[in-house]
C-alpha atoms as a PDB file:
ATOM      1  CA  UNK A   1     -19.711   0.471   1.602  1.00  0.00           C
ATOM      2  CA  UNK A   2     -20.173  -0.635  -1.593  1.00  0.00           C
ATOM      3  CA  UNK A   3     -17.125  -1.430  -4.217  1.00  0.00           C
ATOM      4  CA  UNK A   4     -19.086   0.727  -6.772  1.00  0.00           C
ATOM      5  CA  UNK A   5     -19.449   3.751  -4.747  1.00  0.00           C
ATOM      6  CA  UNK A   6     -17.347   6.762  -6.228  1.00  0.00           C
ATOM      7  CA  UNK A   7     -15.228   7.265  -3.332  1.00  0.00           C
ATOM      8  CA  UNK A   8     -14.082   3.528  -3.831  1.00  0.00           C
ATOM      9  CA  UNK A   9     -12.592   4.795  -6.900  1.00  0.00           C
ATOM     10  CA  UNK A  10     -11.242   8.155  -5.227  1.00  0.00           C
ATOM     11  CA  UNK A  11      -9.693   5.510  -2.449  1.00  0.00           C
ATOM     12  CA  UNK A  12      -8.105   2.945  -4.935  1.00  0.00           C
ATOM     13  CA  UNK A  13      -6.689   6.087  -6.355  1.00  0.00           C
ATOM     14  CA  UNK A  14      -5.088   7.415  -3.306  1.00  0.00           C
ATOM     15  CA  UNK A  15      -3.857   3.620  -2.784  1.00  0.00           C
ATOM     16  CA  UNK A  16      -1.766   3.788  -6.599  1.00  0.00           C
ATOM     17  CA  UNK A  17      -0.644   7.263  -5.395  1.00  0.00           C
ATOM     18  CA  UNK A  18       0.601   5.259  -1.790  1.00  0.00           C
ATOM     19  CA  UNK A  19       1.935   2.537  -3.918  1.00  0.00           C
ATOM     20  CA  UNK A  20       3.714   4.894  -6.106  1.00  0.00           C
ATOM     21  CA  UNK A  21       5.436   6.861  -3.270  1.00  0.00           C
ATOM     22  CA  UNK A  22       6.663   3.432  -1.288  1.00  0.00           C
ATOM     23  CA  UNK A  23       8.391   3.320  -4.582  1.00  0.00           C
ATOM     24  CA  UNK A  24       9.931   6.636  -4.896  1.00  0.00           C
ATOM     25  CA  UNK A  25      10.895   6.467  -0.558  1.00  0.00           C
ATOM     26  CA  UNK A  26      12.104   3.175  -1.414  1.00  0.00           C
ATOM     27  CA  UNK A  27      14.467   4.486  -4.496  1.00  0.00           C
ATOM     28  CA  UNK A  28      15.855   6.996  -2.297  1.00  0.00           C
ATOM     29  CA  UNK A  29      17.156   5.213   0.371  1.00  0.00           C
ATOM     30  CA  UNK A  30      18.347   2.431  -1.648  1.00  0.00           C
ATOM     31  CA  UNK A  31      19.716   4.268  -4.856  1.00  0.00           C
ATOM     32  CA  UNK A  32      18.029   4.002  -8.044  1.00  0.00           C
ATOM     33  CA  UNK A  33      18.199   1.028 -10.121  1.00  0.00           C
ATOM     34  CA  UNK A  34      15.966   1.110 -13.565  1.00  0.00           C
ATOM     35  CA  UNK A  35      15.289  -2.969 -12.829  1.00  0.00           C
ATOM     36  CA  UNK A  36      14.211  -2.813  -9.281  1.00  0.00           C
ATOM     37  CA  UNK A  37      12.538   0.930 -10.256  1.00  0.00           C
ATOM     38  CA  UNK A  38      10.331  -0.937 -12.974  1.00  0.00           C
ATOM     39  CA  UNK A  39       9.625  -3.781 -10.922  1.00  0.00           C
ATOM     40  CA  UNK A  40       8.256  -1.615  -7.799  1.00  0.00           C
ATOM     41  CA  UNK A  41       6.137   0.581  -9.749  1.00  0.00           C
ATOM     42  CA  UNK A  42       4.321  -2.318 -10.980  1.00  0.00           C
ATOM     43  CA  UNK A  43       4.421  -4.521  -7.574  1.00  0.00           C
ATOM     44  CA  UNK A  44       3.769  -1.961  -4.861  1.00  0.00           C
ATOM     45  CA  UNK A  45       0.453  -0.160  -6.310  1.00  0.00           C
ATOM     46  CA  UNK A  46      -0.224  -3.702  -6.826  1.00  0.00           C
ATOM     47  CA  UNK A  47       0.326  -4.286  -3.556  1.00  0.00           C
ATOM     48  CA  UNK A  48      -1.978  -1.395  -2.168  1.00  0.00           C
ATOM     49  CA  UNK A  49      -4.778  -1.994  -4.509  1.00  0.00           C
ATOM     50  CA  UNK A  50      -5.254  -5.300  -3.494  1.00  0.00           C
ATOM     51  CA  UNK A  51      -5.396  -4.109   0.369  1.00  0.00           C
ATOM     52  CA  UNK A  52      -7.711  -0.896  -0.679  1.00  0.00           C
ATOM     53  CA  UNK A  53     -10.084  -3.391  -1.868  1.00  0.00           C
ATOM     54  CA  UNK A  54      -9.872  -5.533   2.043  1.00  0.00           C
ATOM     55  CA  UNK A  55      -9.723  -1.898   4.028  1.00  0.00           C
ATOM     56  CA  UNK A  56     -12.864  -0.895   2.020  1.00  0.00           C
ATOM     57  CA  UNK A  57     -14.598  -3.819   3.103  1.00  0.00           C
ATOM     58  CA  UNK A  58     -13.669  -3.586   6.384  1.00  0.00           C
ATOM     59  CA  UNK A  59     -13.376   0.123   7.592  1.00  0.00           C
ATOM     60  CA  UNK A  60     -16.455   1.574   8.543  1.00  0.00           C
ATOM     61  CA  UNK A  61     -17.083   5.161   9.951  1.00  0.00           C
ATOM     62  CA  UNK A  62     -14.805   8.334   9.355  1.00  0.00           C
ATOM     63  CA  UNK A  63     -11.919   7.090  11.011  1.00  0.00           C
ATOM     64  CA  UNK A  64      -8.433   8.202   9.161  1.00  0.00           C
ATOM     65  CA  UNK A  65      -6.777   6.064  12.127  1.00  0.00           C
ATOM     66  CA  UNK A  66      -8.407   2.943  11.152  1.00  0.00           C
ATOM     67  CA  UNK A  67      -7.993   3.598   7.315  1.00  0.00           C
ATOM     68  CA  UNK A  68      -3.677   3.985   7.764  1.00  0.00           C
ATOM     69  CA  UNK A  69      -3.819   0.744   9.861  1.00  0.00           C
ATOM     70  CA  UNK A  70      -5.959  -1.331   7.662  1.00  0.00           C
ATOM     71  CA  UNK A  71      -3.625  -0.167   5.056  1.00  0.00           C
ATOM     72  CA  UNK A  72       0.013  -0.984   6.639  1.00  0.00           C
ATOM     73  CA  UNK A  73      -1.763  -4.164   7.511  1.00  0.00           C
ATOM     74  CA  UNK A  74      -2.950  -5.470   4.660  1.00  0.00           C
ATOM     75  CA  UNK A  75      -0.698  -4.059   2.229  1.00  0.00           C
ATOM     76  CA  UNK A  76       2.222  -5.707   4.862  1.00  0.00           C
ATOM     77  CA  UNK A  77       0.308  -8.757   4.080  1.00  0.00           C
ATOM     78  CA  UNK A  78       0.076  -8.761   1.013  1.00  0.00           C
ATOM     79  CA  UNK A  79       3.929  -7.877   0.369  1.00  0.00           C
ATOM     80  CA  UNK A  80       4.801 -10.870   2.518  1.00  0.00           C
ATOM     81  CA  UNK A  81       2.840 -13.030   1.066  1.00  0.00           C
ATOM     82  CA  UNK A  82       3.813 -12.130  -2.593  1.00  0.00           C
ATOM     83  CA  UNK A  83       7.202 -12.692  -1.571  1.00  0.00           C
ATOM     84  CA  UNK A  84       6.932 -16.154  -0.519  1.00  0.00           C
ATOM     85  CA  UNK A  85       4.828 -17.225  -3.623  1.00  0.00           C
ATOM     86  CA  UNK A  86       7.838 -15.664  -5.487  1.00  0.00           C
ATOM     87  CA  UNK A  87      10.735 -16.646  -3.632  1.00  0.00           C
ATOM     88  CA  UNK A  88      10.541 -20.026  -4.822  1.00  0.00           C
ATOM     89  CA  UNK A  89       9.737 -19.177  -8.538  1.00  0.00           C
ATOM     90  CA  UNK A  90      12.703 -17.145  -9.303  1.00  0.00           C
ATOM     91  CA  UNK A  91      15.330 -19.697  -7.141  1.00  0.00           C
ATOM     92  CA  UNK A  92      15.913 -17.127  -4.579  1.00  0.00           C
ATOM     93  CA  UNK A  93      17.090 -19.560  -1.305  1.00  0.00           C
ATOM     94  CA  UNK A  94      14.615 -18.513   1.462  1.00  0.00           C
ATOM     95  CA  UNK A  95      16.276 -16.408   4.174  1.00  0.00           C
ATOM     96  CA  UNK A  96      13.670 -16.112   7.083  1.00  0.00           C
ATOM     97  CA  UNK A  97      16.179 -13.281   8.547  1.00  0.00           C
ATOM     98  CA  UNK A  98      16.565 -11.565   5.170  1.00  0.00           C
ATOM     99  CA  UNK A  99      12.230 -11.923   4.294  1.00  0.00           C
ATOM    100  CA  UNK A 100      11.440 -10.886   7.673  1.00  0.00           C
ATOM    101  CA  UNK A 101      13.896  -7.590   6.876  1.00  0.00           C
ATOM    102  CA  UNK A 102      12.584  -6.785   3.862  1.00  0.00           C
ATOM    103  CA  UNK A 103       8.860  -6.963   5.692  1.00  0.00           C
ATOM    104  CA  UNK A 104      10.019  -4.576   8.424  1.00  0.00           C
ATOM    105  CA  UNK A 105      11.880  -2.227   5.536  1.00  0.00           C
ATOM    106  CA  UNK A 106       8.107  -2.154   3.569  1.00  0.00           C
ATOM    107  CA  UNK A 107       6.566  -1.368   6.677  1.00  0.00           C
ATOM    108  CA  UNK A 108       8.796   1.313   7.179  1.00  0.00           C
ATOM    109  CA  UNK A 109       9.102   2.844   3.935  1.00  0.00           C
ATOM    110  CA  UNK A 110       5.451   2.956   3.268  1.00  0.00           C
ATOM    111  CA  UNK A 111       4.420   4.112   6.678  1.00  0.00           C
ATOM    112  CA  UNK A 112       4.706   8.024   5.579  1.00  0.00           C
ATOM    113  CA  UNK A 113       2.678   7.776   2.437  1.00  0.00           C
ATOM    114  CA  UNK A 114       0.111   5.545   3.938  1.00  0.00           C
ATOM    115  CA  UNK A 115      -0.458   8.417   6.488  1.00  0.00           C
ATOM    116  CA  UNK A 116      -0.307  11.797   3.780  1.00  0.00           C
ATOM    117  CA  UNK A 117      -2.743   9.446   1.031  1.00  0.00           C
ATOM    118  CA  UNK A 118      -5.139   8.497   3.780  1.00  0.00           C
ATOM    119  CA  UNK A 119      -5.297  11.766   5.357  1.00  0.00           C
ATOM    120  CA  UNK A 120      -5.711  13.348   1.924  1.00  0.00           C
ATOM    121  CA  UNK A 121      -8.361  11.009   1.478  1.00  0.00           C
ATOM    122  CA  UNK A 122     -10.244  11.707   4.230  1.00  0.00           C
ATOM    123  CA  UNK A 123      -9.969  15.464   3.843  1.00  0.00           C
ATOM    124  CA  UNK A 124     -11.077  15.348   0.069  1.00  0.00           C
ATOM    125  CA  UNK A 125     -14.038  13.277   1.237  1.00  0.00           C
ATOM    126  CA  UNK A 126     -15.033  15.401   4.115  1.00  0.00           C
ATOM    127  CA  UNK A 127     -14.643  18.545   2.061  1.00  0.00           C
ATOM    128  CA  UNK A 128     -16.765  17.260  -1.015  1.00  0.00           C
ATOM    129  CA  UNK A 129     -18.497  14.633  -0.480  1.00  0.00           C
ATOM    130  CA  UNK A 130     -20.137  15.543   3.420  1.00  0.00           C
ATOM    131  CA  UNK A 131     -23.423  17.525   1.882  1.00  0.00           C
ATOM    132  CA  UNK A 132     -24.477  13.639   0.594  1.00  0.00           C
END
C-alpha cells in the first residue's frame, strides 16, 4: 500500500472527517468554548492524519476491524504524546491522574467516529474501487 495510491487520499480524508467529529462529540459534552473549539479543529485532524499515515502502513487486507483499531491506537498515541511535549511548553503542572483522564476521555469521544469514518471507508472502497 503505497502513500500515493488514491484511496490513501480517500483514507486521510475520512481521518480529517474523524478528526473533525472528535471535535464536534467533544464540544457537546463539554459545552462550547470558541478557544478550545479553534484549538481542536486544528489538533485533532492533526491528530488522525498523523495516525492515517501509520494505519496505512500497517493495515493490510480488507479488514474494517483492524482499520478502527489501528486508528484509536495510534491516534491515542499520538494525543498522548502531543500532550506531554506540550504540557511543559505552556507551564501546565503535569497531573499523571488528570493526563491519563484526558487519554481515556479521547479514547472515548473518538471511538464513534473512528467506527462510522472507517466503515464508510471501507464501504466507499468496496463499492468503487473492487472492479480494480
Amino acid at each position: 500500500m503505497k502513500l500515493t495510491d488514491k484511496r490513501f487520499w480517500k483514507f486521510e480524508a475520512m481521518m480529517l472527517l474523524c478528526g473533525v467529529a472528535t471535535t464536534c462529540v467533544e464540544a457537546l459534552n463539554y459545552g462550547i468554548s470558541p478557544f478550545y473549539l479553534i484549538s481542536h479543529l486544528v489538533t485533532f485532524p492533526l491528530y488522525f492524519c498523523i495516525s492515517g499515515i501509520a494505519v496505512w502502513k500497517i493495515a493490510k487486507g480488507n479488514g474494517v476491524w483492524q482499520l478502527i483499531g489501528y486508528s484509536l491506537l495510534f491516534s491515542t498515541i499520538a494525543y498522548s504524546l502531543f500532550n506531554i511535549i506540550l504540557y511543559p511548553i505552556y507551564g501546565v503542572p503535569f497531573d499523571a491522574a488528570i493526563h491519563l483522564s484526558s487519554i481515556c476521555y479521547y479514547a472515548l469521544f473518538s471511538t464513534f467516529p473512528v467506527i462510522l469514518c472507517c466503515y464508510v471507508y471501507k464501504s466507499i472502497i468496496n463499492r468503487y474501487f473492487s472492479n480494480e
